[in-house]
Structure formats: C-alpha cells, structure tokens
C-alpha atoms as a PDB file:
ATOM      1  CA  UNK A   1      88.262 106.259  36.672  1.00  0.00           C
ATOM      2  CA  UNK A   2      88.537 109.739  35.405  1.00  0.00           C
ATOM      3  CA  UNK A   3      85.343 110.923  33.739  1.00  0.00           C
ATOM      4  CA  UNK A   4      87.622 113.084  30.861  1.00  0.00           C
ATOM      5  CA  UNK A   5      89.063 109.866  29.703  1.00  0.00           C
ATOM      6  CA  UNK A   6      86.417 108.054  28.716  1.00  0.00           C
ATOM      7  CA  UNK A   7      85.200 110.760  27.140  1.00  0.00           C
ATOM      8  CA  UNK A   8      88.865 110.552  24.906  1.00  0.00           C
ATOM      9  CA  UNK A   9      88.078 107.001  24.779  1.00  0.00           C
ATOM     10  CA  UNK A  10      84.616 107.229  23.639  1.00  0.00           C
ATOM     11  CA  UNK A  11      85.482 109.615  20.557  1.00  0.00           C
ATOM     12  CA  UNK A  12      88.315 107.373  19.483  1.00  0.00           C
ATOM     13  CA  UNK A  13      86.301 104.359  19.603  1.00  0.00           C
ATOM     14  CA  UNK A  14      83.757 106.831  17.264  1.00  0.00           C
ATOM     15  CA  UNK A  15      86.128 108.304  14.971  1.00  0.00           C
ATOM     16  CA  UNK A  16      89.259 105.422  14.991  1.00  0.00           C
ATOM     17  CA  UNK A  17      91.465 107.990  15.043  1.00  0.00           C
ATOM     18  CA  UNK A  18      93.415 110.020  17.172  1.00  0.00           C
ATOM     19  CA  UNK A  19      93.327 113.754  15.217  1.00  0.00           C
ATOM     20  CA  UNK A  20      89.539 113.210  14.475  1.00  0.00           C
ATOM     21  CA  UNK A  21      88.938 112.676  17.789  1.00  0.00           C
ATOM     22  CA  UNK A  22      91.183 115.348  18.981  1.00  0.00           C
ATOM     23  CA  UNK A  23      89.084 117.963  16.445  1.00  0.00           C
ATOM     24  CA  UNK A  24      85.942 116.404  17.953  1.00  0.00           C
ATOM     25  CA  UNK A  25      87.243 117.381  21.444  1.00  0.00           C
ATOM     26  CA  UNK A  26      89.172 120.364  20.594  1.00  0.00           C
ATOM     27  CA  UNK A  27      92.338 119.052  21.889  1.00  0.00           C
ATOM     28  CA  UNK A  28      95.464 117.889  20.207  1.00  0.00           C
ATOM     29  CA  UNK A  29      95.967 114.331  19.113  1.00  0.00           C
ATOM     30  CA  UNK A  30      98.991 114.279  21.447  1.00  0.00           C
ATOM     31  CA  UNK A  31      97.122 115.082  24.207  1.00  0.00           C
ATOM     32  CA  UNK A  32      94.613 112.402  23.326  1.00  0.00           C
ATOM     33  CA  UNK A  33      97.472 109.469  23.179  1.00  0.00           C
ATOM     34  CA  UNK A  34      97.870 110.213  26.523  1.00  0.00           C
ATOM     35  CA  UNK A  35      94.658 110.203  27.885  1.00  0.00           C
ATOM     36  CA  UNK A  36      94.145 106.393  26.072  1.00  0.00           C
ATOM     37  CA  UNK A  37      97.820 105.824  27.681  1.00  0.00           C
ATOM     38  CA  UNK A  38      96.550 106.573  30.862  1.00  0.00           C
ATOM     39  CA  UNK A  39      93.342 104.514  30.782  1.00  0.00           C
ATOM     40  CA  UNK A  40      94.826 101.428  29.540  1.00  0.00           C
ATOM     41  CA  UNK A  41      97.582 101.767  32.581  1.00  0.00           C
ATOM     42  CA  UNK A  42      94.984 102.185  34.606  1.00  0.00           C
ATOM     43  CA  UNK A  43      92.905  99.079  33.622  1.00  0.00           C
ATOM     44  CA  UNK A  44      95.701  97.072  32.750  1.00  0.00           C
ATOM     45  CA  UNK A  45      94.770  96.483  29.254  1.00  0.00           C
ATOM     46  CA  UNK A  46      95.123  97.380  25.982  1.00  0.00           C
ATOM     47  CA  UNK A  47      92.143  99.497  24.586  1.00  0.00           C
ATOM     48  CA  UNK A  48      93.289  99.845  20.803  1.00  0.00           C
ATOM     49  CA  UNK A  49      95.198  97.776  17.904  1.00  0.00           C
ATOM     50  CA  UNK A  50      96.560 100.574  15.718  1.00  0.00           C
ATOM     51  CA  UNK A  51      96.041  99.373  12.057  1.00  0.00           C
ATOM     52  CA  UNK A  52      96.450 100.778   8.687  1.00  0.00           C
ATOM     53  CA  UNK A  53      92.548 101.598   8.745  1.00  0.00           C
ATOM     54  CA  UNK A  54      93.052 103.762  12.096  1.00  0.00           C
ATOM     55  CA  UNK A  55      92.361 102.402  15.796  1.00  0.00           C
ATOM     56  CA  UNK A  56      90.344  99.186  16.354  1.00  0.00           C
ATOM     57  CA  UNK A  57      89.303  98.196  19.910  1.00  0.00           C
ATOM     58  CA  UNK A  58      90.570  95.111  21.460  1.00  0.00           C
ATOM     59  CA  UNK A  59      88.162  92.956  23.121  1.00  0.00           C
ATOM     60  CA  UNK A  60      89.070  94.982  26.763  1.00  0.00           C
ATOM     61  CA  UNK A  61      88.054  98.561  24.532  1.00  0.00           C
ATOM     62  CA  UNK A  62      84.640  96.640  22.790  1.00  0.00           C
ATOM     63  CA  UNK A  63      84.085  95.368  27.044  1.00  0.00           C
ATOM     64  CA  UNK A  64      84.369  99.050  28.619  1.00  0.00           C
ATOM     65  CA  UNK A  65      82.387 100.846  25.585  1.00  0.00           C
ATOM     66  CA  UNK A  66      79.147  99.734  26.792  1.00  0.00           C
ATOM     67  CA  UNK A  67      80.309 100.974  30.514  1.00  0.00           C
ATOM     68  CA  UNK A  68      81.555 103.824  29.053  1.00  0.00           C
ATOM     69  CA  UNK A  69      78.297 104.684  26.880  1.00  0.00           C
ATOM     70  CA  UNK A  70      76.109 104.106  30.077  1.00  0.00           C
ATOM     71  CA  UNK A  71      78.377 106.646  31.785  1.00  0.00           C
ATOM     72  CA  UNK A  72      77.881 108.999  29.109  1.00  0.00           C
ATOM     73  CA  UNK A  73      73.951 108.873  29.382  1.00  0.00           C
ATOM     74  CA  UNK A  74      74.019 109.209  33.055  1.00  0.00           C
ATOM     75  CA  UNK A  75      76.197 112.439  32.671  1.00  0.00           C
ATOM     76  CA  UNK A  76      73.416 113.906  29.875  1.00  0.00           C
ATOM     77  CA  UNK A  77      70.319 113.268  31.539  1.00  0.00           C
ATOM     78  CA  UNK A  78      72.276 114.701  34.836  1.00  0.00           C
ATOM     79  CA  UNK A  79      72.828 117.948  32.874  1.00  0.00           C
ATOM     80  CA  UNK A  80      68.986 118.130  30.935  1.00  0.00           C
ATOM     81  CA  UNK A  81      67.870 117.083  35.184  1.00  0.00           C
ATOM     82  CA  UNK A  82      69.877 120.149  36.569  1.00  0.00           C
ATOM     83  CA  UNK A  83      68.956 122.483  33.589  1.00  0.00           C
ATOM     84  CA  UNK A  84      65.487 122.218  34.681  1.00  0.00           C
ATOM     85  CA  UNK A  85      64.361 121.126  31.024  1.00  0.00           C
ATOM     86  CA  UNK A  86      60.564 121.999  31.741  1.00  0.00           C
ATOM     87  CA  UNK A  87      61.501 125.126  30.586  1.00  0.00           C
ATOM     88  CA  UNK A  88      63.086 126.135  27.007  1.00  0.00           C
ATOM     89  CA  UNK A  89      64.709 123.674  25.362  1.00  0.00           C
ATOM     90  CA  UNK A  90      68.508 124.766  25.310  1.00  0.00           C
ATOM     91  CA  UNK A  91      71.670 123.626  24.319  1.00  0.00           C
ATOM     92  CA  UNK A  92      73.729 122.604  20.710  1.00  0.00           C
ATOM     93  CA  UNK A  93      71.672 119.327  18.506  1.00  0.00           C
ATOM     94  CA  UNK A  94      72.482 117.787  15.307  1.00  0.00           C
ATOM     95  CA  UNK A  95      70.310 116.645  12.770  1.00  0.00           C
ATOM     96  CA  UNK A  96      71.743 114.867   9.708  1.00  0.00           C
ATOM     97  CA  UNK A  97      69.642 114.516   6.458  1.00  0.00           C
ATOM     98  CA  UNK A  98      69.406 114.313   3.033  1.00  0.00           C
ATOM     99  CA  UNK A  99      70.229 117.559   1.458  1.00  0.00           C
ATOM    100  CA  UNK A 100      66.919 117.318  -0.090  1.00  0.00           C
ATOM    101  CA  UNK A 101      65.304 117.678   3.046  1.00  0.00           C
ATOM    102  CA  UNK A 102      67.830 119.928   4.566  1.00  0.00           C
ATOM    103  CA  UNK A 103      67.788 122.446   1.664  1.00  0.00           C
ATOM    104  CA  UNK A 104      64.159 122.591   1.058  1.00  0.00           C
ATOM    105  CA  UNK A 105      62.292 121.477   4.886  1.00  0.00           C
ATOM    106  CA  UNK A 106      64.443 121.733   7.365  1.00  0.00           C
ATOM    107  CA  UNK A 107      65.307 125.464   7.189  1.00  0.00           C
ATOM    108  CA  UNK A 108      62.035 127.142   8.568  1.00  0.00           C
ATOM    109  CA  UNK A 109      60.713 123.982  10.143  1.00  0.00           C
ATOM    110  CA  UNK A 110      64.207 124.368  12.782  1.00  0.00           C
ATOM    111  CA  UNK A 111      63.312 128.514  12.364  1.00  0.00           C
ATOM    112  CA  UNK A 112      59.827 127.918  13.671  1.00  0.00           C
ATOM    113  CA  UNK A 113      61.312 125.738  17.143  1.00  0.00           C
ATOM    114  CA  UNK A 114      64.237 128.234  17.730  1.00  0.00           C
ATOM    115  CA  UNK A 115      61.313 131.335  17.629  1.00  0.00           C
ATOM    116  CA  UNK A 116      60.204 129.156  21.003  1.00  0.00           C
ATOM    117  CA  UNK A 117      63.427 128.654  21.904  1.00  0.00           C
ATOM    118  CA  UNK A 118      65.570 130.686  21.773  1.00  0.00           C
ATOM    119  CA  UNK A 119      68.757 129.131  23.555  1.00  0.00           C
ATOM    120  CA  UNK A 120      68.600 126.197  21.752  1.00  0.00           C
ATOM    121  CA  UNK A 121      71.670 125.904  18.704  1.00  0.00           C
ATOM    122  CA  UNK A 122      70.800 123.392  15.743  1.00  0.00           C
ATOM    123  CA  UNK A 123      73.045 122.276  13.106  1.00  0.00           C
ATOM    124  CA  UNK A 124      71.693 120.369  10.345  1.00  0.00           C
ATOM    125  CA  UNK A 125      74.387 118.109   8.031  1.00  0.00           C
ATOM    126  CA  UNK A 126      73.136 117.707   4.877  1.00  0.00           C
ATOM    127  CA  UNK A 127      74.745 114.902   3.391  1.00  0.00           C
ATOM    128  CA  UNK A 128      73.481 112.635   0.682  1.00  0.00           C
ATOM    129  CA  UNK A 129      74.451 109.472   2.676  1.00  0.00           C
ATOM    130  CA  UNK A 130      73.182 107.390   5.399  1.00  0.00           C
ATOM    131  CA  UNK A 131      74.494 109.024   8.909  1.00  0.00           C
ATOM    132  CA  UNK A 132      76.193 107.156  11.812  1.00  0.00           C
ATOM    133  CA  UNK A 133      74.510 107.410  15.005  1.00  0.00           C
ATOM    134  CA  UNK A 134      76.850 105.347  17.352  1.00  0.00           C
ATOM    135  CA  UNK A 135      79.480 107.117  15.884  1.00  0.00           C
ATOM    136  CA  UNK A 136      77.237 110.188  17.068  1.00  0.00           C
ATOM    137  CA  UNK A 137      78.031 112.101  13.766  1.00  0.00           C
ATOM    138  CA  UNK A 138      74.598 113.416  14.668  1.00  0.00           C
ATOM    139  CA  UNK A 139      72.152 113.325  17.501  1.00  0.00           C
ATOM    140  CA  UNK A 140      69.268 112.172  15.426  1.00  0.00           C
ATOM    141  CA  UNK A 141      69.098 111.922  11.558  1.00  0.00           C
ATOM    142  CA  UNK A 142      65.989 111.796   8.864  1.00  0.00           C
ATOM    143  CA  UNK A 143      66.082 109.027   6.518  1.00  0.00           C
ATOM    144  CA  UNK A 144      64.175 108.054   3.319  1.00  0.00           C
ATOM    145  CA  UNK A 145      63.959 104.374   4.481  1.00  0.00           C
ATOM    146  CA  UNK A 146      63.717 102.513   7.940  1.00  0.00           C
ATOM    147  CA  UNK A 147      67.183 100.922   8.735  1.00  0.00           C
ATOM    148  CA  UNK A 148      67.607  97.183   8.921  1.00  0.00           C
ATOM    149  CA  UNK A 149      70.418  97.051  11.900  1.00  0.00           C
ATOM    150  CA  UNK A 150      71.542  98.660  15.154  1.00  0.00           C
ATOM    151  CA  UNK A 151      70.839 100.113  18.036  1.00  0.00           C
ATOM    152  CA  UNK A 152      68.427 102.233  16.590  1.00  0.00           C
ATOM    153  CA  UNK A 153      64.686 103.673  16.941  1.00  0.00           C
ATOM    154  CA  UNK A 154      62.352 105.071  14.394  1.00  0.00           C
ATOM    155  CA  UNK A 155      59.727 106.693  13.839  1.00  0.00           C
ATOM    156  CA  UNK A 156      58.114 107.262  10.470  1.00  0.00           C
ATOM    157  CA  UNK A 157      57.482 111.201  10.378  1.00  0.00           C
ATOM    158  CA  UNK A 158      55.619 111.563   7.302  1.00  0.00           C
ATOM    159  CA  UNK A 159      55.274 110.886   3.452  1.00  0.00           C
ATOM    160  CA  UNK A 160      56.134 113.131   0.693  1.00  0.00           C
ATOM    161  CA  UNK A 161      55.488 113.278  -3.151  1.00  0.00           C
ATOM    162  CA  UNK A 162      57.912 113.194  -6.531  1.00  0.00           C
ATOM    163  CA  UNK A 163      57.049 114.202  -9.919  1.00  0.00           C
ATOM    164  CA  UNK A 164      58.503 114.925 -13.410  1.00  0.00           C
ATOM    165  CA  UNK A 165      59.602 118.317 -13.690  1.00  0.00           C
ATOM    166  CA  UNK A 166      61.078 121.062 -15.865  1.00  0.00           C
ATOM    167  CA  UNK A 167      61.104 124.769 -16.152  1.00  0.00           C
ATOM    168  CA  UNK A 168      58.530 126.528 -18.286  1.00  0.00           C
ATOM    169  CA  UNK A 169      60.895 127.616 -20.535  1.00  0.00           C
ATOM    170  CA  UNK A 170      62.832 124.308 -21.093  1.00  0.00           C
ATOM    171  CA  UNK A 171      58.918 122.548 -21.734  1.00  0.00           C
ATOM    172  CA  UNK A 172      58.412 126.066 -24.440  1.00  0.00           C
ATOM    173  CA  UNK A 173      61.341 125.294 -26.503  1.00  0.00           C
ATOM    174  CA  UNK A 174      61.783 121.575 -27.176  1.00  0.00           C
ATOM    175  CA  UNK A 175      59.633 118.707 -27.874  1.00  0.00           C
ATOM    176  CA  UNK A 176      55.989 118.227 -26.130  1.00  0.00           C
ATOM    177  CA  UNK A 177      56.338 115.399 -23.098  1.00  0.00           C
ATOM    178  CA  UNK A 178      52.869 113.709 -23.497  1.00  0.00           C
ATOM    179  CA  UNK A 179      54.218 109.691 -22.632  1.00  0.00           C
ATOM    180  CA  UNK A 180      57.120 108.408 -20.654  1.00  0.00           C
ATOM    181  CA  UNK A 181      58.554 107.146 -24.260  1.00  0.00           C
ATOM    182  CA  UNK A 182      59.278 110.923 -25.131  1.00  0.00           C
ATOM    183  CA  UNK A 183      61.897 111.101 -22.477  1.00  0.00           C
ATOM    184  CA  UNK A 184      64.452 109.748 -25.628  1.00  0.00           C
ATOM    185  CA  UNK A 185      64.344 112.951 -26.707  1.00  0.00           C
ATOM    186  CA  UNK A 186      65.321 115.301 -24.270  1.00  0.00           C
ATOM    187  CA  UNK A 187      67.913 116.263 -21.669  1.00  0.00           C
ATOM    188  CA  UNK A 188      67.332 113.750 -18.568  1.00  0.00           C
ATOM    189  CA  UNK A 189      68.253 114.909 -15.158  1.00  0.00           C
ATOM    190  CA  UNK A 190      68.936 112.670 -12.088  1.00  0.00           C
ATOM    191  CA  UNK A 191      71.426 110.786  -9.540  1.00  0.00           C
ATOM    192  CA  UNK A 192      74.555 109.117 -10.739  1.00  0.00           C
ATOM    193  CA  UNK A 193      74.028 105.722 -10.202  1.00  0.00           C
ATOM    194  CA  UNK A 194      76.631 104.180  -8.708  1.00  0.00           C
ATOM    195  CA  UNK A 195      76.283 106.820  -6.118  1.00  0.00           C
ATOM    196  CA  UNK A 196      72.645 106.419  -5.267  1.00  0.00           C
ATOM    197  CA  UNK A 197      72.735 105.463  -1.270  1.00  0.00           C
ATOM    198  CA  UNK A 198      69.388 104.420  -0.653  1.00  0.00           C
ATOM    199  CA  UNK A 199      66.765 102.120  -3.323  1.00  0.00           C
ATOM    200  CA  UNK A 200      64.476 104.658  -2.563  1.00  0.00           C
ATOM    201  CA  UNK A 201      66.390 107.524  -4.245  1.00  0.00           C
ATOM    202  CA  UNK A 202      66.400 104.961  -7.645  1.00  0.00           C
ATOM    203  CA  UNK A 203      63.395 106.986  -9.306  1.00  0.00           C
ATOM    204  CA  UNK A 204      64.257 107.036 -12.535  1.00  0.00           C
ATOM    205  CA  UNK A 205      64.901 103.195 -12.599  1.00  0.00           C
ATOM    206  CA  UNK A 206      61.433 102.159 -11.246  1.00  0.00           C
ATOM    207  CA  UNK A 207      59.902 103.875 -14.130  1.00  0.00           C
ATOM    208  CA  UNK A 208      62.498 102.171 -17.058  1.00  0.00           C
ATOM    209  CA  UNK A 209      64.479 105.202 -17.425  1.00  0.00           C
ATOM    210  CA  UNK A 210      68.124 104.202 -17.708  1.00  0.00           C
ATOM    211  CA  UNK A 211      69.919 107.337 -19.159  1.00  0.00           C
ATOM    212  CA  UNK A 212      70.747 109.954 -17.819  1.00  0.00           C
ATOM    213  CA  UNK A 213      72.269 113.035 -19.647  1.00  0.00           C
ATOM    214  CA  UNK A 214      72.912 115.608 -16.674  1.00  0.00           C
ATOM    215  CA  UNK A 215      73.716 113.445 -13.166  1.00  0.00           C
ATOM    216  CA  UNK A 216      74.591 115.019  -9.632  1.00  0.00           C
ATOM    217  CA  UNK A 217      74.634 113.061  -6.180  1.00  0.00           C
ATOM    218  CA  UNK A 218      73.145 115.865  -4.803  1.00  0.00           C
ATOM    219  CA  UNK A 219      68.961 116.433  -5.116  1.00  0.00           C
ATOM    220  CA  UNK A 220      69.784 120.197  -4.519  1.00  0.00           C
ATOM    221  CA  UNK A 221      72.575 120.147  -8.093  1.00  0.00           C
ATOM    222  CA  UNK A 222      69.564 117.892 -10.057  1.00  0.00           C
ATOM    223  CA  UNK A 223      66.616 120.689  -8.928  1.00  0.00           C
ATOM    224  CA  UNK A 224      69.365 123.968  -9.789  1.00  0.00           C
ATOM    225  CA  UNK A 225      69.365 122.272 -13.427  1.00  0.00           C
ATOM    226  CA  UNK A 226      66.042 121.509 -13.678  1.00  0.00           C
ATOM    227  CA  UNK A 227      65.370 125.273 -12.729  1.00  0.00           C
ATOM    228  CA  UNK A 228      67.610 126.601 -14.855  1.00  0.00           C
ATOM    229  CA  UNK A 229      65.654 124.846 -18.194  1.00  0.00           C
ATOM    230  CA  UNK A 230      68.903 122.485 -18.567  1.00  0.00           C
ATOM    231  CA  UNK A 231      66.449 119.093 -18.724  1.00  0.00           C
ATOM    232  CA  UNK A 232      63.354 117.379 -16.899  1.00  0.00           C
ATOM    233  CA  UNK A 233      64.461 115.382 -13.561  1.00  0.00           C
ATOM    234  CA  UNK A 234      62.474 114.065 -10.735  1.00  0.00           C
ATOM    235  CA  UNK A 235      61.501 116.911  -8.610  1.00  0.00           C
ATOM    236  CA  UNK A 236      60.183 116.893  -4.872  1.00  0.00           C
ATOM    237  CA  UNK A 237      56.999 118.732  -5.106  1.00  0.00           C
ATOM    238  CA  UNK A 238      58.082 120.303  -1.810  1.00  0.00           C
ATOM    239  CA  UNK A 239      60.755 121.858  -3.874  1.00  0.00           C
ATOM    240  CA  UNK A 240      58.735 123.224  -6.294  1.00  0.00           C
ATOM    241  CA  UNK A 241      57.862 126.606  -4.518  1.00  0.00           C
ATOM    242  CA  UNK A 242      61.670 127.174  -4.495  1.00  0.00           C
ATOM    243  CA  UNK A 243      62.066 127.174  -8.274  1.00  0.00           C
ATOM    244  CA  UNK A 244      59.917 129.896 -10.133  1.00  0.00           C
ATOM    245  CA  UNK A 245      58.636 128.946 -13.302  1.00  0.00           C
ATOM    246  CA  UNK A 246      58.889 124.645 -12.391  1.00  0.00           C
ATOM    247  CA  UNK A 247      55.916 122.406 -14.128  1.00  0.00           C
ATOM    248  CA  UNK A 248      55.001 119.180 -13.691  1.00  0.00           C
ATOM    249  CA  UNK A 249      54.814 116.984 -16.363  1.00  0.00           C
ATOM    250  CA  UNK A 250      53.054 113.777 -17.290  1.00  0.00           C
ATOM    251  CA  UNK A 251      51.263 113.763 -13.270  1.00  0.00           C
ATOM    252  CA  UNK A 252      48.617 111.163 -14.501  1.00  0.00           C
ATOM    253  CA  UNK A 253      51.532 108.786 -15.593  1.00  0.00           C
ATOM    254  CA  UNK A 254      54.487 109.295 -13.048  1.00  0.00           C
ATOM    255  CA  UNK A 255      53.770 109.799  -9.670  1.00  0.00           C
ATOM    256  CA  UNK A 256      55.844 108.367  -6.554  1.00  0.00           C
ATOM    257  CA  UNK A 257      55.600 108.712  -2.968  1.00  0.00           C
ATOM    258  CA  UNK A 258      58.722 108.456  -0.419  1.00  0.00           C
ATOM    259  CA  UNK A 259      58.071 108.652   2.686  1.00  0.00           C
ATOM    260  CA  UNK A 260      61.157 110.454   5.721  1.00  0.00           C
ATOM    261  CA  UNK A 261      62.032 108.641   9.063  1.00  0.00           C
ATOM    262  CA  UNK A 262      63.595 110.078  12.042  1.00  0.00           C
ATOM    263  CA  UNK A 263      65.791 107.974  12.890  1.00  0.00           C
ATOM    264  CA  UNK A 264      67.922 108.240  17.260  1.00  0.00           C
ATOM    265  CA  UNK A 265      70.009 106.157  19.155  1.00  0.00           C
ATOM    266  CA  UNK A 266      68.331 103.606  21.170  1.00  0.00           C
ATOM    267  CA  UNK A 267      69.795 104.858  24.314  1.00  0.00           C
ATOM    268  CA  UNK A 268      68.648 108.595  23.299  1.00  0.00           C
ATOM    269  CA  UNK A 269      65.103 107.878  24.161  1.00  0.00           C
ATOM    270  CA  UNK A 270      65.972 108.816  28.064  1.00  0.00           C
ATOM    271  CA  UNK A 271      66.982 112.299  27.339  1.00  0.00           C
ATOM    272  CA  UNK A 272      64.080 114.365  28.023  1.00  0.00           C
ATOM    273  CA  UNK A 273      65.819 117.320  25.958  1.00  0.00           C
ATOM    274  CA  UNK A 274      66.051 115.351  22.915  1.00  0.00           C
ATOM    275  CA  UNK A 275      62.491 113.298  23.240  1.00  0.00           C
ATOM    276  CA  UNK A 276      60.841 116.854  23.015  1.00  0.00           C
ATOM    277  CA  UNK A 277      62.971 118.159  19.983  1.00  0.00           C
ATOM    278  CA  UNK A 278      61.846 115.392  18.142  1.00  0.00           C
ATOM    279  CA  UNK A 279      58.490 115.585  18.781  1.00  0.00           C
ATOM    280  CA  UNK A 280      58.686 119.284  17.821  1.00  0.00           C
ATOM    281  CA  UNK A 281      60.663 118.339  14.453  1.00  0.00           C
ATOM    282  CA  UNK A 282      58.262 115.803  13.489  1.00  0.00           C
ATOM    283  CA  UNK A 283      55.212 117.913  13.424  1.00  0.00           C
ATOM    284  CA  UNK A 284      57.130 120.815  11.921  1.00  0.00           C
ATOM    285  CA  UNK A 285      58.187 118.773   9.320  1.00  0.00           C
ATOM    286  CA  UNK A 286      55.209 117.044   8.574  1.00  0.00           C
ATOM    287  CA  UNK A 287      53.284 120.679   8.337  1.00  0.00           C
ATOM    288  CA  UNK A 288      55.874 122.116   6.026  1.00  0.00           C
ATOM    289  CA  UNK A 289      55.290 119.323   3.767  1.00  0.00           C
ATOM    290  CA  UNK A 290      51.946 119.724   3.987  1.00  0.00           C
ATOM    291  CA  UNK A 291      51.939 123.624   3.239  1.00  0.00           C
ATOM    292  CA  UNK A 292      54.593 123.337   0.272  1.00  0.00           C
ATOM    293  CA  UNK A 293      52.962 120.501  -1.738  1.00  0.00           C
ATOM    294  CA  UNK A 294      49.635 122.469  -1.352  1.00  0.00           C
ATOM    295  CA  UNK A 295      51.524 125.333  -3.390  1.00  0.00           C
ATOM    296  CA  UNK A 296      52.243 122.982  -6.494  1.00  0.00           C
END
C-alpha cells in the first residue's frame, strides 16, 4: 500500500471533500479522485459515499482510518527520530485559539520560543470557535474550557482575569458607573449571543446583563470599541496594556476568572517535537499573563 495514498485518504476523510483536500495537499482535486480510485481498487472496497454534505466514509474507509492514522504517527516520530530533535526544535506547528488569546498572548509568547529556535515556523489561527483536532485543522489548540469528547488530552495552562472596562474618555463624558444597575444608561459592549461558542465567553449574562448595544463575535472588535470610548465591555485585563487610556470599573463588584487549556490529539503525546513545544507554550503563556495583568 502506497504511503502517498493514504495520505490523500487521510485528508479526505479530514476535510470530506475532494478540493479541500487537494488545497491541503497542494494538488488538484483530480489528481486526488485518483489516488482514492486507486486505493479502493486496491483494497477492493469502497472508501467514500459521496453525499450532498461532501464525502462520508463507508464502514471499509471508518476500518482503514485507524490503520491509516497509526501509519501517519509512525512516519512523524520517524522524521522528529532522524532530525535528531535533541537539538532545536524545527519544522511548521499550528496553534488554534481564541483571537483573544491570539491577538493579545500568543504574539511574543511564540516570539520568545522562535528567539531559541530559530528553524521552527508557527502559525497561530485565531478563530473564535472551538478547533478540530482529528480533522488536524491545528496541531494543538488553547481553549477556554476542557472538552467533554474525543480523542483528546488536556492540560489546564493557566487562569486569567476579566473586568469592566472603558476608555478614560468615554468614563469623562457620560454618567458615573458606581453599581452594576447604572449599566441602563450607557453604551454596552459584548458578544452577540447567538454566536457565543463556549458558556464561558457568556460574561455579561452571569452578571444579569442582557442588552447589548454594540456586539462583535470577535473579543479583539469588542476591546477596539471599548478603546475607542464607544461603550464599557468586558475586558481581559491582559488586554489592557494594549489599549492606552483603558480603566476598570466597578473591580469590587464584577470580577471573573477564566481559566485557558491546551488542548492535542491523544495520539500527539508520542511526538517528542510537539511534547516540548507545548511545554515551552505553556510556561510562556502562563508568564505573559502573569507580566500583563501586573501592568493593570
């Protein structure tokens, strides 16, 4: 069986489709029909139902995608073995994360590991969503709350502080905030609901706050607006540093704590490469939170 092809077969099964997995491998979607042609002749089986929804594996595909995942762990921790990965850590990873997170943390913390090395290539995906791992959309991803199902390992990396926020001149020019009640009469800043991913990301609801004037799925939109004196929003005090002139408001009565999770495929944990990246990302990440909330 011809290593190349279950690689085709691997990113269909991951992407249920044959152009996305063609852009994942850089080939045309042509060429990867014919690949998945010549694997199923080849095992004598079908590997795919086409559907309206894209390509869903038969019960042959769902038998050889645990062979073919095993292969494809062999093959990496061949490659890390030959590299000689007691040296610099080298090579392309992906982090996904919240774009609050990857705006604000992940920046200088990924800086600070690619001073040390300096072969390595990181690409963060800031998405405000929860990533897919056995899809491998990313090689490891940050959360804001453990996930209940999968294949999956975490590790809590570290916790992290909210508070009420708004720009010194927005506070100067409209009504004094001195009780959660006085929200009523200003601009409020936060997530639209219906788009808010994760319970944890519901601030504004655990306090009884239910309008919201100026709304954004993205924490990155909700802190611009808060910065430039449109309203008072939630505000990661890790953030705060980034926006000159930011307050916090009503700290005795409104305080939360999140807390971030790395999150890697279960089968990851063999790859020495990967094992030592997020070891380094954890402790950057937990310093960097450590060094901006000081600031506020």
């Amino acid at each position: 069986m011809n290593w190349d092809d279950l690689k085709v077969f691997l990113a269909v099964a991951r992407f249920e489709s044959l152009s996305a997995a063609g852009r994942e491998l850089r080939v045309d979607p042509a060429t990867v029909g014919r690949r998945i042609a010549r694997l199923e002749e080849e095992l004598g089986a079908p590997l795919f139902g086409k559907s309206p929804q894209g390509y869903a594996m038969t019960d042959a595909g769902q038998r050889l995608l645990a062979h073919a995942e095993r292969a494809e762990q062999a093959m990496a921790g061949a490659v890390e073995e030959l590299a000689g990965q007691a040296g610099d850590l080298s090579g392309q990873i992906r982090i996904g994360a919240p774009d609050g997170c990857a705006n604000y943390l992940l920046p200088q913390v990924c800086s600070n590991i690619m001073d040390e090395n300096p072969n390595l290539e990181v690409q963060i995906v800031a998405l405000p969503r929860v990533f897919n791992l056995s899809k491998r959309e990313a090689d490891m991803a940050i959360g804001v709350s453990p996930p209940a199902a999968g294949r999956l390992t975490v590790q809590k990396i570290t916790d992290y502080k909210l508070h009420l926020a708004a720009a010194r001149q927005y506070l100067i020019k409209h009504p004094k905030i001195t009780r959660i009640e006085d929200l009523k009469d200003h601009r409020v800043i936060g997530y639209i609901p219906d788009l808010i991913f994760d319970k944890e990301l519901d601030y504004l609801g655990e306090v009884g706050i239910d309008l919201v004037n100026l709304a954004s799925n993205s924490v990155s939109v909700q802190f611009n607006w808060v910065r430039n004196a449109c309203g008072v929003g939630i505000v990661h005090d890790f953030a705060i540093p980034f926006g000159r002139g930011i307050r916090k408001v009503l700290t005795d009565e409104l305080s939360l704590t999140r807390s971030f999770y790395l999150i890697r495929h279960a089968d990851d944990r063999r790859l020495e490469r990967l094992n030592r990246f997020a070891v380094l990302l954890g402790d950057g990440l937990r310093a960097e939170v450590a060094r901006l909330e000081a600031m506020t």
